[in-house]
C-alpha atoms as a PDB file:
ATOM      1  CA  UNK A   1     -27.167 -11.719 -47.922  1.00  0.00           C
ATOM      2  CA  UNK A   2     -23.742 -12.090 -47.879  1.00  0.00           C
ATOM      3  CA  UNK A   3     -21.729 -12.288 -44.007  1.00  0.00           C
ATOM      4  CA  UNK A   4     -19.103 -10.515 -43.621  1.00  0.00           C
ATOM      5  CA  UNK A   5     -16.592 -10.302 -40.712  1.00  0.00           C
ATOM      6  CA  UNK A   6     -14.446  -7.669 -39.642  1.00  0.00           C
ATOM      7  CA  UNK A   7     -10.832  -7.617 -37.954  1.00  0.00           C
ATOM      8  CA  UNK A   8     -10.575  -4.654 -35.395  1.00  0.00           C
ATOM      9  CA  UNK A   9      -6.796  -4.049 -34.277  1.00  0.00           C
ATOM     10  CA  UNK A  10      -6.544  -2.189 -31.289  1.00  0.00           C
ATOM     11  CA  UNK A  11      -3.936  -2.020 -29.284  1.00  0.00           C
ATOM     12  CA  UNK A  12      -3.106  -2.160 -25.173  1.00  0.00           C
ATOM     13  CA  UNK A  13      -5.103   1.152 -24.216  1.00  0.00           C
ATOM     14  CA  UNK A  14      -7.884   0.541 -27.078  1.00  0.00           C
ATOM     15  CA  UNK A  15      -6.737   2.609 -30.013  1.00  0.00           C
ATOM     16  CA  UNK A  16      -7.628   0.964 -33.148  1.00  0.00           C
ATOM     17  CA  UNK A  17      -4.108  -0.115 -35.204  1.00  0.00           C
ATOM     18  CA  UNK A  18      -5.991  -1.619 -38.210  1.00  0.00           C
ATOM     19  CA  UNK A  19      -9.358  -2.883 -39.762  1.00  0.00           C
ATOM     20  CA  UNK A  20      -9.600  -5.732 -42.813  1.00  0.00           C
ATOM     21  CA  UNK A  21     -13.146  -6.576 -43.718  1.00  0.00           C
ATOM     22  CA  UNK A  22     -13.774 -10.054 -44.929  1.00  0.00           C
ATOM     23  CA  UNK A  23     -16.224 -11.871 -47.056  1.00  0.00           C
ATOM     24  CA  UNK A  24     -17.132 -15.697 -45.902  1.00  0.00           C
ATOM     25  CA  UNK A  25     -17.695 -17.007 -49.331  1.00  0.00           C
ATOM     26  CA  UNK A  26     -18.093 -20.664 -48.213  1.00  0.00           C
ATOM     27  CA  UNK A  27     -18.399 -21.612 -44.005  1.00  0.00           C
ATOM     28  CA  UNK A  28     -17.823 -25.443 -43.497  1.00  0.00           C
ATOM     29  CA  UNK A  29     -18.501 -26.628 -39.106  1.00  0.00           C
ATOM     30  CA  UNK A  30     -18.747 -22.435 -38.371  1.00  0.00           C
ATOM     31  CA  UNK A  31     -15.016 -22.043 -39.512  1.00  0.00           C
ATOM     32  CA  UNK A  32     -14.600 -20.106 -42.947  1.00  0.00           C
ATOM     33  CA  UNK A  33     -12.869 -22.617 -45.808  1.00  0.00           C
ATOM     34  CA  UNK A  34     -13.238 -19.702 -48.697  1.00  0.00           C
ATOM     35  CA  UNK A  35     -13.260 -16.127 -48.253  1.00  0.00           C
ATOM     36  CA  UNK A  36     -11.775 -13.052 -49.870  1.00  0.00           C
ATOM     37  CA  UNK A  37     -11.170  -9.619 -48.239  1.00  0.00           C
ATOM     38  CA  UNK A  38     -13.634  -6.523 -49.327  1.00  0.00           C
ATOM     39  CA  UNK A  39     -13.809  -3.119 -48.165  1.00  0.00           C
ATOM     40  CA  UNK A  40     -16.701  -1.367 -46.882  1.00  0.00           C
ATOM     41  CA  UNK A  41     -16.631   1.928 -45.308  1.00  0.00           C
ATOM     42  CA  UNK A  42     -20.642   1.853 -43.626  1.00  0.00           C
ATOM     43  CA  UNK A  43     -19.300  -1.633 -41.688  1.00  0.00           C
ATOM     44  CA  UNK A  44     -15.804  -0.098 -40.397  1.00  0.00           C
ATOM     45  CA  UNK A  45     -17.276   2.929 -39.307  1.00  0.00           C
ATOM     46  CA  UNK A  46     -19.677   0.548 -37.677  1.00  0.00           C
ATOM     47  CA  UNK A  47     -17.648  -1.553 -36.470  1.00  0.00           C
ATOM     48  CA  UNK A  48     -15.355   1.381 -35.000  1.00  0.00           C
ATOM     49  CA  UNK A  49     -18.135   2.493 -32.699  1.00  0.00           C
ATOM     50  CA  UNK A  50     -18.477  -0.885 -31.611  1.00  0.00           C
ATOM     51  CA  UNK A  51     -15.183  -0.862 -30.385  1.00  0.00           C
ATOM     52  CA  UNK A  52     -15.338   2.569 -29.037  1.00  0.00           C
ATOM     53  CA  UNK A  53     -18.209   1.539 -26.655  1.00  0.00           C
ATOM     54  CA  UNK A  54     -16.974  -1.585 -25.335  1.00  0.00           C
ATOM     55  CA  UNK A  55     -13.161  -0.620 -24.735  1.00  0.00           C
ATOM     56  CA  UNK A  56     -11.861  -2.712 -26.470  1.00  0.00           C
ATOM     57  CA  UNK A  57      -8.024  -4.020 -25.845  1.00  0.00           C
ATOM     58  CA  UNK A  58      -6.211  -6.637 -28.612  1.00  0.00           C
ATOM     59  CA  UNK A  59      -7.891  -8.005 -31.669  1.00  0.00           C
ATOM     60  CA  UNK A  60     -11.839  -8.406 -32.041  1.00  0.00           C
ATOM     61  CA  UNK A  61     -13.759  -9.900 -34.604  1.00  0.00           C
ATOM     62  CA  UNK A  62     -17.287  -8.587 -35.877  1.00  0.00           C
ATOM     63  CA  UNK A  63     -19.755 -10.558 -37.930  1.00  0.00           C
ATOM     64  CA  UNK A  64     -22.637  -9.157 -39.756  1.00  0.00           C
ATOM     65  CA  UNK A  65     -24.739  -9.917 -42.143  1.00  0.00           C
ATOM     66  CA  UNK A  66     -25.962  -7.638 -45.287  1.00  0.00           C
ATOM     67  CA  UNK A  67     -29.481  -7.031 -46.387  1.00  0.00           C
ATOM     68  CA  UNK A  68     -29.366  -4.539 -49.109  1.00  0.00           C
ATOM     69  CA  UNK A  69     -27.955  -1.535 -47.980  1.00  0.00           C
ATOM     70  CA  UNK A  70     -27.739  -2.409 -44.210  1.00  0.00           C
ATOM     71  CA  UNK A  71     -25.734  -4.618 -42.131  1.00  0.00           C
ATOM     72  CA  UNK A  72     -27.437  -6.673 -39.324  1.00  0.00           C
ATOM     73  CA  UNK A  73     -24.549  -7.264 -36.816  1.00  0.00           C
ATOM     74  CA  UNK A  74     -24.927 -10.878 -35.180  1.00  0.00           C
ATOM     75  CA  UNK A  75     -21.738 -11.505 -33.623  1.00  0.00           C
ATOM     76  CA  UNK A  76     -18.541 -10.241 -31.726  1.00  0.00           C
ATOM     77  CA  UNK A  77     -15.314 -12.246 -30.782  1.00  0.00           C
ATOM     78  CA  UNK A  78     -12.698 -11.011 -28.154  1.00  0.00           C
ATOM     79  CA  UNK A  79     -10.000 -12.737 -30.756  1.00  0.00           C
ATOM     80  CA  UNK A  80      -8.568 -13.553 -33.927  1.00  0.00           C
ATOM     81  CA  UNK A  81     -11.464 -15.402 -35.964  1.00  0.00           C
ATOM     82  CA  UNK A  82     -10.302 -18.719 -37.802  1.00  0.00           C
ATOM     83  CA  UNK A  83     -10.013 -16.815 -41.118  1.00  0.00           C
ATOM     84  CA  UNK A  84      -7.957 -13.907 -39.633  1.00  0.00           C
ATOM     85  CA  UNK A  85      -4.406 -15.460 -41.878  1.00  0.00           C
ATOM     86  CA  UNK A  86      -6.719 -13.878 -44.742  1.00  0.00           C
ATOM     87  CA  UNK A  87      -5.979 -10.344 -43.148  1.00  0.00           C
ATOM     88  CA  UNK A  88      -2.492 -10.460 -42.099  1.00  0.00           C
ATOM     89  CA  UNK A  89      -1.890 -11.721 -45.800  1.00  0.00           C
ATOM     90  CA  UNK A  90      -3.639  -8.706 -46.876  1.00  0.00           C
ATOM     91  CA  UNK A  91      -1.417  -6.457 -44.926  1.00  0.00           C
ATOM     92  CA  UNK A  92      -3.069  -5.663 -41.483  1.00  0.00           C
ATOM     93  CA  UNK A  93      -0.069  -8.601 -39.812  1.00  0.00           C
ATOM     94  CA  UNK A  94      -1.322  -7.988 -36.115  1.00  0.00           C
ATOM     95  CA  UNK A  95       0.581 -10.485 -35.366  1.00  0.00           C
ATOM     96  CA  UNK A  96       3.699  -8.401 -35.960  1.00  0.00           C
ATOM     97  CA  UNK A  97       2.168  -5.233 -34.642  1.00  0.00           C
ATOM     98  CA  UNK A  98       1.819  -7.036 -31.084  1.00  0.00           C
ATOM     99  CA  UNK A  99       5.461  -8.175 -31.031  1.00  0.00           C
ATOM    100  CA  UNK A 100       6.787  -5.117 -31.822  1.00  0.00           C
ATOM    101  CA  UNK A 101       4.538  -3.373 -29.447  1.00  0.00           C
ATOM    102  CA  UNK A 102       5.790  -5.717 -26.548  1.00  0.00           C
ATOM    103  CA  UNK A 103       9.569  -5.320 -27.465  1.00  0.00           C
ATOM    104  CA  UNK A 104       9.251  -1.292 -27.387  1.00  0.00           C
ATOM    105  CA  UNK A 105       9.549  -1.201 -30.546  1.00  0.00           C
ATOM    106  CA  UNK A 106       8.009   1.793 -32.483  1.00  0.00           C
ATOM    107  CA  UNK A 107       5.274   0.943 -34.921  1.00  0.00           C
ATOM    108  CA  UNK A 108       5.398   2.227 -38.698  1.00  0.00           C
ATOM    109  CA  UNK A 109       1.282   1.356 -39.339  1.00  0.00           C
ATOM    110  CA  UNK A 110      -0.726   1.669 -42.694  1.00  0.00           C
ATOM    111  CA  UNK A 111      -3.313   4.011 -42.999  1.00  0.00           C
ATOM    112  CA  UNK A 112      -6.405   2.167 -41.338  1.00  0.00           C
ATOM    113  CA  UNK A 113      -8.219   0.823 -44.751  1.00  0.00           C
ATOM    114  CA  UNK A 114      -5.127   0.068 -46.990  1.00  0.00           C
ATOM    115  CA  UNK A 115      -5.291  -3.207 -47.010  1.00  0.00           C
ATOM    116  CA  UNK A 116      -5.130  -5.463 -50.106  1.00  0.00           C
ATOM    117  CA  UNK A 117      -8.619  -6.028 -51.558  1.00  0.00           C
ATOM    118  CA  UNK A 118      -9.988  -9.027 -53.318  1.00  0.00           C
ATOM    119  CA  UNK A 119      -7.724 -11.040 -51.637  1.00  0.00           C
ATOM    120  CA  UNK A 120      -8.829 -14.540 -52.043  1.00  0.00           C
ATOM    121  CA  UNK A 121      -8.780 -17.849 -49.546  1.00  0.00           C
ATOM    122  CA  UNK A 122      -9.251 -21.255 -50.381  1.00  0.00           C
ATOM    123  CA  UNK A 123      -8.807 -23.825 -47.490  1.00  0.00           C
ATOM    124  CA  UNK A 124      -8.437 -27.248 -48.167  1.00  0.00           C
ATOM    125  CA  UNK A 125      -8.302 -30.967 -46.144  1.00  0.00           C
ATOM    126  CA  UNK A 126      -5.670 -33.408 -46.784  1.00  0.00           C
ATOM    127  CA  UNK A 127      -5.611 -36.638 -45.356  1.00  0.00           C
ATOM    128  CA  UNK A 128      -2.533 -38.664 -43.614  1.00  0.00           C
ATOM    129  CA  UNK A 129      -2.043 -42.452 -43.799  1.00  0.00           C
ATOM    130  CA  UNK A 130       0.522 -44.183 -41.592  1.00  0.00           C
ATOM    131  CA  UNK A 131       1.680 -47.423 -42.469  1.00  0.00           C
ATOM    132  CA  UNK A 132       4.544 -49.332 -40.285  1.00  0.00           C
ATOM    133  CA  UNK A 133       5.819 -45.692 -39.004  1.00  0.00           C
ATOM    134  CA  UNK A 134       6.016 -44.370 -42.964  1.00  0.00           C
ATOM    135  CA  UNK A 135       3.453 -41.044 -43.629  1.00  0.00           C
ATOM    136  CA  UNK A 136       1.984 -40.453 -47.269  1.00  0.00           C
ATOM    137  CA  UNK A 137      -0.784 -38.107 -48.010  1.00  0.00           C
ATOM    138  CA  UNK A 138      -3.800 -39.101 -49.885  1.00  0.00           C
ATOM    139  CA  UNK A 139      -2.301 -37.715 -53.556  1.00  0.00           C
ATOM    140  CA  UNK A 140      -2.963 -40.072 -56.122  1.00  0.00           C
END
């Protein structure tokens, strides 16, 4: 089925600041090249306790895999997975949330869940060619 991974914000004491579940459409060397944000309630909750039990401080990633109804979970990361820029575009921007944190600031968070949804990612390579100290990219 399909694999989905989940971002779990939490911050320095291990309160969760945000959640974006993500769909790896398309995984190329175990990074993800296409993906698109989803949102499922059964795998946050999940994903929650998960978090919960293993006190959790900064950003963790959660992989599982669906069958049906049920999600197998296969994996946990103690940081940002490679296709976390598909979250922060979505509106859980971590990233952000951390600075401010660390500079006092006070935080102004979304509810946990409203995030933008069928968000989609599409990675792509492009080559670079150096010729006498000149740089042109493989377009044709």
């Amino acid at each position: 089925g399909p694999e989905v991974t989940t971002d779990v914000i939490c911050d320095f004491q291990g309160s969760i600041l945000g959640i974006v579940n993500r769909e790896r459409l398309e995984v190329r060397w175990g990074e993800v090249s296409k993906g698109k944000t989803i949102f499922d309630k059964n795998i946050m909750k999940n994903c929650g306790k998960i978090v919960e039990n293993l006190d959790v401080v900064g950003p963790i990633t959660i992989q599982c895999i669906l069958e049906g109804n049920d999600a197998y979970f296969i994996e946990i990361n103690a940081r940002y997975g490679g296709g976390a820029p598909l979250g922060f575009e979505a509106g859980v921007k971590s990233p952000h949330w951390y600075l401010s944190i660390a500079s006092g600031i006070e935080l102004n968070l979304p509810p946990i869940g409203s995030y933008k949804q069928n968000l989609f990612l599409s990675r792509y390579d492009n080559s670079l060619f150096m010729d006498e100290g000149k740089i042109k990219s493989n377009s044709i």
